[in-house]
N, C-alpha and C. Protein backbone atom coordinates (compact mmCIF):
# COMPACT_ATOMS: atom_id res chain seq x y z
N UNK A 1 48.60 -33.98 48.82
CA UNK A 1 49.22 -32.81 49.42
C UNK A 1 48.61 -31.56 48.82
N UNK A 2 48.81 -30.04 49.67
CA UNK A 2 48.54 -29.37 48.96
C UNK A 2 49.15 -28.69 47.49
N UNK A 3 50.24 -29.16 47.24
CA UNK A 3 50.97 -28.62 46.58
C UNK A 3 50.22 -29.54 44.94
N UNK A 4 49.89 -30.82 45.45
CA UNK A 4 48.95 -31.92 44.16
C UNK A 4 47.82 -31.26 43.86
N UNK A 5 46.94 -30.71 44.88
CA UNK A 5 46.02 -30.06 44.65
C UNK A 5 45.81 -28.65 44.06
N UNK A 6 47.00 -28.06 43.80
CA UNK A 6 46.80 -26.84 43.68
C UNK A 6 47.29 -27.25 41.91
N UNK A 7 48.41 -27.85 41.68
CA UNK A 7 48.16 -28.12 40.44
C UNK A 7 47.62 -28.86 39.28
N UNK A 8 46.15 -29.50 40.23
CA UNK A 8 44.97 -30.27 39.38
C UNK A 8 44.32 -28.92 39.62
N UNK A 9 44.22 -27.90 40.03
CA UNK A 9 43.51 -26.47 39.95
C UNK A 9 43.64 -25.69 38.90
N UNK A 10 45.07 -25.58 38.61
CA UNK A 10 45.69 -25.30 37.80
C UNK A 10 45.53 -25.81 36.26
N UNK A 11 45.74 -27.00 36.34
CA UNK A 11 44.87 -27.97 34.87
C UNK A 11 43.64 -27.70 34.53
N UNK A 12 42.97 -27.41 35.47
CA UNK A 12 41.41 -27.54 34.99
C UNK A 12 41.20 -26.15 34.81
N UNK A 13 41.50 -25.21 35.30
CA UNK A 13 41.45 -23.49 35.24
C UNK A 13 41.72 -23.89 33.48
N UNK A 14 43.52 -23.87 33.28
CA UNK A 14 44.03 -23.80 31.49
C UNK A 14 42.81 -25.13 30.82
N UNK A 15 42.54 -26.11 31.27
CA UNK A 15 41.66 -26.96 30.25
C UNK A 15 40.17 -25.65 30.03
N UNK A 16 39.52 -24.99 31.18
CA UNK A 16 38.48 -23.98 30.86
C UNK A 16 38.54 -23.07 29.75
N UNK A 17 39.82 -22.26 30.51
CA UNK A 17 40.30 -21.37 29.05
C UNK A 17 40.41 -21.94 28.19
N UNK A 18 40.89 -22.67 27.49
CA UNK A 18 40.64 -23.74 26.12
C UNK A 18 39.66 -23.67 25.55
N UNK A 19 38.74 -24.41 26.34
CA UNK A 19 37.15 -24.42 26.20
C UNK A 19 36.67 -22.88 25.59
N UNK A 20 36.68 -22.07 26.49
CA UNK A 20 36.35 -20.76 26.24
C UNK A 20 36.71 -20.33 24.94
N UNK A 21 38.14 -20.04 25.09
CA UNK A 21 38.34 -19.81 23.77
C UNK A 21 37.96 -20.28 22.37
N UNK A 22 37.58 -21.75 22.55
CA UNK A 22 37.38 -22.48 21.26
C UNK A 22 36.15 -22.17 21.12
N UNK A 23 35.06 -22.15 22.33
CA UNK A 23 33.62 -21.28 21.92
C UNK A 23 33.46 -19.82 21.33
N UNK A 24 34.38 -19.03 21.74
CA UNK A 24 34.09 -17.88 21.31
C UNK A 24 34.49 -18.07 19.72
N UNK A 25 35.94 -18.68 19.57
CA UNK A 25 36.57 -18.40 18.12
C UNK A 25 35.57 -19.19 17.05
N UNK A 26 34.55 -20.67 17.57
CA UNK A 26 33.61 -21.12 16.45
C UNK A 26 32.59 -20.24 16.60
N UNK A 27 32.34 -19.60 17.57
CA UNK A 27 31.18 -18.76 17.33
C UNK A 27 31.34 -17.52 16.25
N UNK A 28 32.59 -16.96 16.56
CA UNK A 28 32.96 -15.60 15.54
C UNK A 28 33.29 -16.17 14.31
N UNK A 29 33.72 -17.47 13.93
CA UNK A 29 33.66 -18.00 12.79
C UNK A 29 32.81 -18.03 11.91
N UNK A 30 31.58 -19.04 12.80
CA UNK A 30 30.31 -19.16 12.22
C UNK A 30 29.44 -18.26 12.02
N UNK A 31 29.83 -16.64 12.69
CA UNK A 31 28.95 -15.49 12.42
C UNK A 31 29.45 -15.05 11.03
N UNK A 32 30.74 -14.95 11.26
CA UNK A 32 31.42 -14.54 9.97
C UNK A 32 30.74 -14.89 8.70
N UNK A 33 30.82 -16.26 8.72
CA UNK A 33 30.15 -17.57 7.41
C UNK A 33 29.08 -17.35 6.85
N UNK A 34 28.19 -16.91 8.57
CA UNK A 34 26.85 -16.87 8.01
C UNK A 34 26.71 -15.08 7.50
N UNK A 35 27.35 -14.60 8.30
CA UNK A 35 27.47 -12.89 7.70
C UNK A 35 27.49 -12.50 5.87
N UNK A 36 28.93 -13.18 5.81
CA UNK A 36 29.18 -13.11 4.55
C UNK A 36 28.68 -13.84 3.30
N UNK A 37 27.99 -14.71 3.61
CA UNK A 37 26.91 -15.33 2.73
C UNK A 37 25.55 -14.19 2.64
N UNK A 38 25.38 -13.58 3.53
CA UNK A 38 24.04 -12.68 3.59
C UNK A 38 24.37 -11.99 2.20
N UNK A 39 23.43 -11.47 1.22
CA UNK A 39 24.08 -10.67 -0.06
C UNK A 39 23.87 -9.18 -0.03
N UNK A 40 25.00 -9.24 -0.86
CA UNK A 40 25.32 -7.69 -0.73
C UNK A 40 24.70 -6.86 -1.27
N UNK A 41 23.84 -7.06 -2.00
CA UNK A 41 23.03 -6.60 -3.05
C UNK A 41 21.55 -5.89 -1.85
N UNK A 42 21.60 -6.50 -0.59
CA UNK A 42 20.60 -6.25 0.37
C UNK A 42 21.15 -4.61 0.23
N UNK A 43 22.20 -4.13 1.12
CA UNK A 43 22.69 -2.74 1.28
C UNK A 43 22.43 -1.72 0.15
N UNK A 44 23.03 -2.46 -0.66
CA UNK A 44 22.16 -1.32 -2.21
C UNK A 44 21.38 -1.22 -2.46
N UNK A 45 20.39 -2.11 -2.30
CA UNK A 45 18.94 -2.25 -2.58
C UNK A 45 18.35 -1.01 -1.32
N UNK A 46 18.85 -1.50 0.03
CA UNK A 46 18.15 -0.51 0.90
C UNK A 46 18.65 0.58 0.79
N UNK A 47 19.65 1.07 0.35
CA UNK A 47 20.01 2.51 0.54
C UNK A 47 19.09 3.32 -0.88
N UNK A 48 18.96 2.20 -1.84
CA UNK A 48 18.06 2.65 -3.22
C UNK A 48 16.85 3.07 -2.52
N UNK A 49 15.97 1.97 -1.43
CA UNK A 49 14.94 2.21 -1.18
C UNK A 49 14.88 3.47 -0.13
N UNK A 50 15.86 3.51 0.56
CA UNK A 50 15.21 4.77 1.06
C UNK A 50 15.41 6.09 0.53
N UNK A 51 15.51 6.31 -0.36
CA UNK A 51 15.37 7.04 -1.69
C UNK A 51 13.87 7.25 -2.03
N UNK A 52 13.30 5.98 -1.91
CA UNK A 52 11.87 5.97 -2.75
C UNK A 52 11.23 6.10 -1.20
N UNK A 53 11.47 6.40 -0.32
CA UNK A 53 10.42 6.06 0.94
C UNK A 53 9.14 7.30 0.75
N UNK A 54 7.69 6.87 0.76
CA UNK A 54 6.57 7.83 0.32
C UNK A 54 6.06 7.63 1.94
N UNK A 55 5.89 9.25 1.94
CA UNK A 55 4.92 9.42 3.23
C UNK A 55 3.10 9.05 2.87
N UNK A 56 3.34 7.60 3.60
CA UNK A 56 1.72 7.47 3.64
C UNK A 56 0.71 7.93 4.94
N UNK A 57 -0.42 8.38 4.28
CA UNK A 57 -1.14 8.62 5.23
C UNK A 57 -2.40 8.20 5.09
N UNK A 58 -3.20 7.34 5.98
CA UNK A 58 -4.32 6.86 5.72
C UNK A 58 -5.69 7.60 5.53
N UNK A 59 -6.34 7.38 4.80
CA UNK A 59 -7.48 8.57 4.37
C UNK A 59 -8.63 7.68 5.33
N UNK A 60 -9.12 8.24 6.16
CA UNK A 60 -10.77 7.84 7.20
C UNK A 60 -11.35 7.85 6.25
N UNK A 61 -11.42 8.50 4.99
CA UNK A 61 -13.15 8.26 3.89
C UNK A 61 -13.08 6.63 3.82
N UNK A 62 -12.17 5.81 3.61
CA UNK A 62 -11.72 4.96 3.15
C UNK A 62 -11.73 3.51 4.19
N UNK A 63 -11.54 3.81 5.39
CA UNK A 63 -11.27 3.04 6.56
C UNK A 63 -12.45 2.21 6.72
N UNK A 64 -12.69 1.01 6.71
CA UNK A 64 -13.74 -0.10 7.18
C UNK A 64 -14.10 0.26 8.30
N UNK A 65 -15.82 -0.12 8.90
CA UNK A 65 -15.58 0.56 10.06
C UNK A 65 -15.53 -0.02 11.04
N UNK A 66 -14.35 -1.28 11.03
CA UNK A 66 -13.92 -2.19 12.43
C UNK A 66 -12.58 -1.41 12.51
N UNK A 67 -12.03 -0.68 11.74
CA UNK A 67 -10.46 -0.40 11.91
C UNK A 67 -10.54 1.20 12.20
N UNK A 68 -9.71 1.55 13.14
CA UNK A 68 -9.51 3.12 13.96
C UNK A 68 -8.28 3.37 13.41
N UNK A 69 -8.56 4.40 13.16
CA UNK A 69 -7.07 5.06 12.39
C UNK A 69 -6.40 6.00 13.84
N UNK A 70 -5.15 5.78 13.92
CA UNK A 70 -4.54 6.98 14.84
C UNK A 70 -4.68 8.48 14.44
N UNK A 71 -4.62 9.21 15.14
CA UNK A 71 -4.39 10.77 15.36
C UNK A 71 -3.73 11.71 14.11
N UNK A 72 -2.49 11.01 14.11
CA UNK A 72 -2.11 11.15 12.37
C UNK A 72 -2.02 10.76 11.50
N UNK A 73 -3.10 9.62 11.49
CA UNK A 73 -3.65 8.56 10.29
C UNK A 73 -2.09 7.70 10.12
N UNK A 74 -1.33 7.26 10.43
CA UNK A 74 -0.11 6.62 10.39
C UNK A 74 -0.12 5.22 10.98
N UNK A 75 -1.34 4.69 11.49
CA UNK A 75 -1.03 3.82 11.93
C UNK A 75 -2.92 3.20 12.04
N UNK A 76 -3.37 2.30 12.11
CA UNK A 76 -4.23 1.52 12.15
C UNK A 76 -4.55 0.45 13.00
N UNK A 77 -5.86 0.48 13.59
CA UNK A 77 -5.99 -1.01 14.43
C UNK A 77 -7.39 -1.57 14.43
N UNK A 78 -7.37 -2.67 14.30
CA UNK A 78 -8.68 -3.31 14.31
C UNK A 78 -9.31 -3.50 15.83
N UNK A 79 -10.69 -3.38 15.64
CA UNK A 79 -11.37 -3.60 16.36
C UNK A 79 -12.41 -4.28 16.66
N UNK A 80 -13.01 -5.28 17.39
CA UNK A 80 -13.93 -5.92 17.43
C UNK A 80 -15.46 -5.15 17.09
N UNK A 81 -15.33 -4.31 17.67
CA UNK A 81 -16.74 -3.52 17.70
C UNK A 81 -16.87 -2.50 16.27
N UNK A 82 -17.80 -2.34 15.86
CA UNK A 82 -17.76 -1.75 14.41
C UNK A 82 -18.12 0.04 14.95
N UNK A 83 -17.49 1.18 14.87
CA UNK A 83 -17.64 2.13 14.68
C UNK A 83 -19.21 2.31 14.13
N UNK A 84 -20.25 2.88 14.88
CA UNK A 84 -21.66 3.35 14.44
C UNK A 84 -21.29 4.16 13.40
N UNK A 85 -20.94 5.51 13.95
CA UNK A 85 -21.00 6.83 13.04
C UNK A 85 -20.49 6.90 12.24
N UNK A 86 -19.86 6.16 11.54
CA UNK A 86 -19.55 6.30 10.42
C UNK A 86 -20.28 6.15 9.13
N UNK A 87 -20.25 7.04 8.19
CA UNK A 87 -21.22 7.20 7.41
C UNK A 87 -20.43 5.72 5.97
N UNK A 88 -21.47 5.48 5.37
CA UNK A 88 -21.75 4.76 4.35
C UNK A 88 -21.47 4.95 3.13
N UNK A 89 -19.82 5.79 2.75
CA UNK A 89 -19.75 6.48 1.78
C UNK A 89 -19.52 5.43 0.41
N UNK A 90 -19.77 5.60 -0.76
CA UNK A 90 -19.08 4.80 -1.29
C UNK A 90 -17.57 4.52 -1.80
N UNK A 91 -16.57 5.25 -1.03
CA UNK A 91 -15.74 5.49 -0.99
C UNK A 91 -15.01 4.23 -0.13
N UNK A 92 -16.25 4.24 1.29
CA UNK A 92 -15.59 2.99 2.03
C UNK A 92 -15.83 1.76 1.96
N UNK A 93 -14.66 0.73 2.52
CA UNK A 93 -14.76 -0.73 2.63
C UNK A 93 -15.87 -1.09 3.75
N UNK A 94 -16.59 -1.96 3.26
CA UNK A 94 -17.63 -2.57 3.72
C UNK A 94 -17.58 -3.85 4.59
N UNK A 95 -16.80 -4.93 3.52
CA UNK A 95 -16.66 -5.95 4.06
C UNK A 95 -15.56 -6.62 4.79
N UNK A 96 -14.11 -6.32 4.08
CA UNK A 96 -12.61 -6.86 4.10
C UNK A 96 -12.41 -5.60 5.08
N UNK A 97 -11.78 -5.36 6.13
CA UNK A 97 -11.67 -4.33 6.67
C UNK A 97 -10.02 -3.78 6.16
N UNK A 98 -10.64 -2.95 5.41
CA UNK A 98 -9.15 -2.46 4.36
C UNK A 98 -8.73 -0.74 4.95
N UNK A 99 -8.13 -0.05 3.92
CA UNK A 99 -8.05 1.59 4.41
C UNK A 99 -6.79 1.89 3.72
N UNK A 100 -7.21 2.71 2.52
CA UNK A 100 -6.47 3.27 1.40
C UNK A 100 -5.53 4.28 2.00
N UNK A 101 -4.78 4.75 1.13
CA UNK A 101 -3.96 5.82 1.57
C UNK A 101 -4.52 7.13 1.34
N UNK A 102 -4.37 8.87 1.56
CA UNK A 102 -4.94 9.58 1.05
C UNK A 102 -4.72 9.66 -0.32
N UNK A 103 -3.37 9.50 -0.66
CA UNK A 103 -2.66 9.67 -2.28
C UNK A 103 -2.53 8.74 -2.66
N UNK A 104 -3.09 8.49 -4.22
CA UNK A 104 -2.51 7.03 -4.75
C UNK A 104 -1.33 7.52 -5.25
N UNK A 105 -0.86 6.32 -6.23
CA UNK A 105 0.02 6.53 -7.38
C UNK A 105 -0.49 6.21 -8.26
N UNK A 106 0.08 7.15 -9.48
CA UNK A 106 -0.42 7.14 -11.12
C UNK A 106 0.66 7.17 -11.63
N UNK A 107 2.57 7.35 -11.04
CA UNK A 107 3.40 6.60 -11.84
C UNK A 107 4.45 6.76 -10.78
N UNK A 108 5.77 6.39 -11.30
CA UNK A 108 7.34 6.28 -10.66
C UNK A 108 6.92 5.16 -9.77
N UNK A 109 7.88 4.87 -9.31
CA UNK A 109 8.74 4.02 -8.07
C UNK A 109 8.24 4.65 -6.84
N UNK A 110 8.26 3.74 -5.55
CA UNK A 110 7.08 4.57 -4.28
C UNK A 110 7.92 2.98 -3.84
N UNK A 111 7.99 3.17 -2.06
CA UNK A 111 8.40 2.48 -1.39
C UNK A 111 7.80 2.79 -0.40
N UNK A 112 7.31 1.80 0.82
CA UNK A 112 7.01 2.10 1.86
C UNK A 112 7.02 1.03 3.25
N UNK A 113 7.16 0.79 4.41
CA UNK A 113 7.19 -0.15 5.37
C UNK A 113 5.80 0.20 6.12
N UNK A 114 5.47 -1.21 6.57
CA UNK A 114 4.43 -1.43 7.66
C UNK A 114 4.88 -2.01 8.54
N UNK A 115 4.26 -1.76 10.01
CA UNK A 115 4.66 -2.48 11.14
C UNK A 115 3.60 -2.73 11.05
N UNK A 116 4.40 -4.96 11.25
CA UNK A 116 2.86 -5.48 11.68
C UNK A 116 3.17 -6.34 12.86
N UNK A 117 4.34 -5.97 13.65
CA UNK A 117 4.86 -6.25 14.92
C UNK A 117 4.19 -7.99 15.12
N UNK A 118 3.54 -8.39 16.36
CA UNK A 118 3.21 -9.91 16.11
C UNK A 118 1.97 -10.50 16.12
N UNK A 119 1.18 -9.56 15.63
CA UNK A 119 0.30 -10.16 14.66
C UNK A 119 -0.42 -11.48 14.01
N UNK A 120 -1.03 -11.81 14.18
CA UNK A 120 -1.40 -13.47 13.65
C UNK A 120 -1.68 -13.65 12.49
N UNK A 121 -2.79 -12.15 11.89
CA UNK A 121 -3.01 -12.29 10.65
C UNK A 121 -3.09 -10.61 10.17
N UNK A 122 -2.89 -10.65 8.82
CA UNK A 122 -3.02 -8.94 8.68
C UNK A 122 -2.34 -9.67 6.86
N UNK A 123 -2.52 -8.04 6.21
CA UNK A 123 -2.27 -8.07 4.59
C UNK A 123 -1.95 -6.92 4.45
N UNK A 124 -1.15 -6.64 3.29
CA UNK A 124 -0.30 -5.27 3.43
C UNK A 124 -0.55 -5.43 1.58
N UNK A 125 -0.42 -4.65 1.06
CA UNK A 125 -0.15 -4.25 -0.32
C UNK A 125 -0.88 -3.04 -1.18
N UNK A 126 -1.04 -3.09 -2.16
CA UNK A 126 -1.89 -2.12 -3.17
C UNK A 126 -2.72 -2.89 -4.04
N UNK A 127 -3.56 -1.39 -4.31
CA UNK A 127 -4.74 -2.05 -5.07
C UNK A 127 -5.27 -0.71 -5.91
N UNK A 128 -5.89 -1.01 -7.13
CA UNK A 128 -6.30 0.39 -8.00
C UNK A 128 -7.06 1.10 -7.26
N UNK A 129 -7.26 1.89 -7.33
CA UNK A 129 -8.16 2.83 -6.66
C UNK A 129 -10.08 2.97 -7.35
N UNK A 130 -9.99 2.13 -8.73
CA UNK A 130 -11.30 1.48 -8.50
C UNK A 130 -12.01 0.24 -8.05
N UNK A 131 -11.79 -0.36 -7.53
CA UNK A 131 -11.68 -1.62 -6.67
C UNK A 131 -12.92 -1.60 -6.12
N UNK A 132 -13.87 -2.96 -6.02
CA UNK A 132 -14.84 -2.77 -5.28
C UNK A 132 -14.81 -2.63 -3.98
N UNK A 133 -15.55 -1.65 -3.61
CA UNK A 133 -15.40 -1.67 -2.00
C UNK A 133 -16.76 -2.60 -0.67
N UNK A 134 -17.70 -2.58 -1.75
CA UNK A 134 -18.58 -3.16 -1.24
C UNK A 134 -19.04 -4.56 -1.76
N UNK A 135 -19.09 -5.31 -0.27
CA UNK A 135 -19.46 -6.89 -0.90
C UNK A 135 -18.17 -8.01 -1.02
N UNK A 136 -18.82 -9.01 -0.42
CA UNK A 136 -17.53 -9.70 -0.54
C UNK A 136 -17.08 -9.73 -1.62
N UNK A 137 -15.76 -10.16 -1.78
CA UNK A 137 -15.14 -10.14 -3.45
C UNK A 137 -13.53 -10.96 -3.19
N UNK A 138 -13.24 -11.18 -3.86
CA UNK A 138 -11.50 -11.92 -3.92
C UNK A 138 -10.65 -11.12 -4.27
N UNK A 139 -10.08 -10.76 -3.17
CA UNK A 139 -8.59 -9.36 -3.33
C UNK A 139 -7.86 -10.33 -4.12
N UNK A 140 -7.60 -10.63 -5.10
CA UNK A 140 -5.95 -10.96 -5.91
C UNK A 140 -6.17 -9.79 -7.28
N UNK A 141 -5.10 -10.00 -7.65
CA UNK A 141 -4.44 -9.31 -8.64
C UNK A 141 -5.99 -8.79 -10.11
N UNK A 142 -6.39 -9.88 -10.61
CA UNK A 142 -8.23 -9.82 -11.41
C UNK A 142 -8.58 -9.27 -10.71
N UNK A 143 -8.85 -8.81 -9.36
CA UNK A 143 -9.57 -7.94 -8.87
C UNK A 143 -9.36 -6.88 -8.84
N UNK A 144 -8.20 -6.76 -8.62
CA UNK A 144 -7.68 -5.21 -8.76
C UNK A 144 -6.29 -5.01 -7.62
N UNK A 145 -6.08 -6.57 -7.06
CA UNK A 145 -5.44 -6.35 -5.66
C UNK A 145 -4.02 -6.55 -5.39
N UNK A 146 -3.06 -6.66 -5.40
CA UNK A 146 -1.58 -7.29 -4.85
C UNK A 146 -1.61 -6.90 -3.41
N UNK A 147 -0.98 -8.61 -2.73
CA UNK A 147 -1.12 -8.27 -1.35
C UNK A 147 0.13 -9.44 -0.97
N UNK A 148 0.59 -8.75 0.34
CA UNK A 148 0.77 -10.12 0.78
C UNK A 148 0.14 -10.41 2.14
N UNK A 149 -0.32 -11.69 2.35
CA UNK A 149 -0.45 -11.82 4.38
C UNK A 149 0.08 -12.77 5.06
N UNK A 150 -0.44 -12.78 5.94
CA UNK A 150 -0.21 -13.65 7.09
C UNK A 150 -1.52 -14.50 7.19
N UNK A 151 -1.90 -15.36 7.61
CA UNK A 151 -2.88 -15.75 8.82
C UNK A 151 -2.58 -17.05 9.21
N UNK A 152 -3.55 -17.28 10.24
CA UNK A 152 -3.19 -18.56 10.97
C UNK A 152 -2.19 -18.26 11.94
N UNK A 153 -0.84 -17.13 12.07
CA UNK A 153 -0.15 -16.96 12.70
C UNK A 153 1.24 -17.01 12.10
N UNK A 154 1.17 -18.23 10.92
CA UNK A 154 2.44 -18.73 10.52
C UNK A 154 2.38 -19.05 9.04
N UNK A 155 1.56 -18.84 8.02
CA UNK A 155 0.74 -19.42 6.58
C UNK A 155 1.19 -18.09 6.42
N UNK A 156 1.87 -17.98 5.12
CA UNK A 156 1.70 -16.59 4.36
C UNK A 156 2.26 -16.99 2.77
N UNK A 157 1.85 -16.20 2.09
CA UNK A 157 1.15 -15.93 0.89
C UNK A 157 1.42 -14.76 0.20
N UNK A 158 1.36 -14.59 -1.45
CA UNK A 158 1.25 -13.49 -1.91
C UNK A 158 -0.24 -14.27 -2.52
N UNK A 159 -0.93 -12.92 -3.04
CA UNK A 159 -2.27 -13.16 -3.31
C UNK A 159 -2.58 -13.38 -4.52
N UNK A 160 -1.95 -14.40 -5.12
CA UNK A 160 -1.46 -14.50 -6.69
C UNK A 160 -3.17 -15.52 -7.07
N UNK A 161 -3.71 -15.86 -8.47
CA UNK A 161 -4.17 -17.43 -8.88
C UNK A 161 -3.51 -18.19 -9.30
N UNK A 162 -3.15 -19.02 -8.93
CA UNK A 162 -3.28 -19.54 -7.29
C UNK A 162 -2.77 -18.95 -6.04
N UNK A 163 -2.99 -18.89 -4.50
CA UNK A 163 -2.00 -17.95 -3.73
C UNK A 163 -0.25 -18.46 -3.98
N UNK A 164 0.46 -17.87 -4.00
CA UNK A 164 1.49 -18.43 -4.06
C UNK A 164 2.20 -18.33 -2.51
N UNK A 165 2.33 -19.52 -2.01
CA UNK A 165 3.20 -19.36 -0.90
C UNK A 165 4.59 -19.11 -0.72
N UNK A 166 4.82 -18.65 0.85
CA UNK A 166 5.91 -17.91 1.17
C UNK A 166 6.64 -18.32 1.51
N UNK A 167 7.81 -19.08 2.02
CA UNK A 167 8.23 -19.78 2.98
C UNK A 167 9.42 -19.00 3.75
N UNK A 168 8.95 -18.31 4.90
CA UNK A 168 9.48 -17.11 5.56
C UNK A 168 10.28 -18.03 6.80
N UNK A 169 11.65 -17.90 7.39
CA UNK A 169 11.83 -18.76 8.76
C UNK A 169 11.61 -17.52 9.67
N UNK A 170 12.11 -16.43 9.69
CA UNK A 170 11.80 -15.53 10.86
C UNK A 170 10.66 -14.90 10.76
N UNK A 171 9.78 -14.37 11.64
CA UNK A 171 8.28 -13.90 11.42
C UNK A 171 8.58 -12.16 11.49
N UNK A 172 8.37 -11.71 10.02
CA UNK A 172 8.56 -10.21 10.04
C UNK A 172 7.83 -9.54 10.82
N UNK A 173 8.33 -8.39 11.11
CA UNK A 173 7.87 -7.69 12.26
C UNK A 173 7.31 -6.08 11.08
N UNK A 174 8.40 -6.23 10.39
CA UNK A 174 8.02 -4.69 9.20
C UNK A 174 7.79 -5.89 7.83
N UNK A 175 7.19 -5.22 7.19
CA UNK A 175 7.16 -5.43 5.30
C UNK A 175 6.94 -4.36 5.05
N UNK A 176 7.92 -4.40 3.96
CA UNK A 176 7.96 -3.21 2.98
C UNK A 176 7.21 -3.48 1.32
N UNK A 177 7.12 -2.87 0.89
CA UNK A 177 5.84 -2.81 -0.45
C UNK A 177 6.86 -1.69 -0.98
N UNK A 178 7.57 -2.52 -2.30
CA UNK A 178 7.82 -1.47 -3.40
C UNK A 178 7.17 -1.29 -4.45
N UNK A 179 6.81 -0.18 -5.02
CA UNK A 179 5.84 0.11 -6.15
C UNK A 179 6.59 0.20 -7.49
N UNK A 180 6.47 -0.08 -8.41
CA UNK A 180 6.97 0.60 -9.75
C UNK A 180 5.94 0.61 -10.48
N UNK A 181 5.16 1.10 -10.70
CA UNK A 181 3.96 1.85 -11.87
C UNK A 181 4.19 1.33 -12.95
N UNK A 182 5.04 1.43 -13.58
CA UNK A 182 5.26 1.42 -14.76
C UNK A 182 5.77 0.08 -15.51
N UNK A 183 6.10 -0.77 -14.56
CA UNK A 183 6.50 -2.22 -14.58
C UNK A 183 4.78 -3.03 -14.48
N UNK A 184 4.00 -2.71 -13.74
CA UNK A 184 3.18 -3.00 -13.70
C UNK A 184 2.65 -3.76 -12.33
């Protein structure tokens, strides 16, 4: 009859809502769980760091000449084709296609982010400012280098002897590089 049918309509409508509800409430649970496990020490840390945030700007004396610097030196991209005109200073990278900042540091605390959006391979860090620039050579730390990268797409590394690996699950899109001088 219709009157049977309308209240097996009825059952299955309240059995949905059930359903519903019990998805949303393990979902806000399990955000919660995983929320509050995240540490808190992240928020202090970032509000410390942007305190230390240093305006970098990339110096062209310096730029390899596969990599084009933007308009306000803020940003960098590689290129297949090597820039002719560029002169041969010894100032610039030759081989590793690198590109210093205009300002180093010689002391305090210095913070800064890179976008390296999705990327397959790329290296972000510091290095002394006497560093060889010409000729192949091994960026780690004896050389003069701290880095970290990527390559392969998914392999990353700090540039330690031995490299020391990373084991990252989400693929950063920014890294940030904090400096302390004086720590070493």
């Amino acid at each position: 009859s219709g009157f049977e049918m309308l209240k097996d309509v009825k059952s299955t409508l309240e059995k949905c809502e059930k359903v519903k509800t019990m998805e949303v409430t393990s979902v806000s649970i399990e955000l919660e769980k995983n929320f509050s496990n995240f540490p808190r020490q992240y928020f202090a840390l970032r509000k410390i760091l942007k305190q230390l945030i240093a305006d970098v700007t990339l110096d062209p004396e310096t730029a390899h000449p596969n990599l084009v610097l933007s308009e306000d030196r803020k940003s960098v991209k590689f290129v297949e084709t090597r820039l002719r005109d560029l002169p041969d200073t010894p100032r610039r990278f030759t081989f590793y296609p690198c590109v210093l900042a205009t300002e180093g540091f010689t002391s305090g605390r210095h913070y800064w982010e890179v976008e390296v959006g999705d990327k397959t391979h790329w290296a972000v860090g510091v290095c002394r400012d006497s560093v060889s620039r010409k000729g192949e050579l091994t960026p780690l730390p004896e050389t003069g280098y701290w880095r970290v990268r990527l390559w392969n797409g998914d392999k990353y590394a700090a540039t330690t002897t031995p490299f020391t690996p990373l084991h990252i699950k989400v693929k950063p899109k920014r890294v940030g590089i904090f400096l302390d001088y004086e720590a070493g």
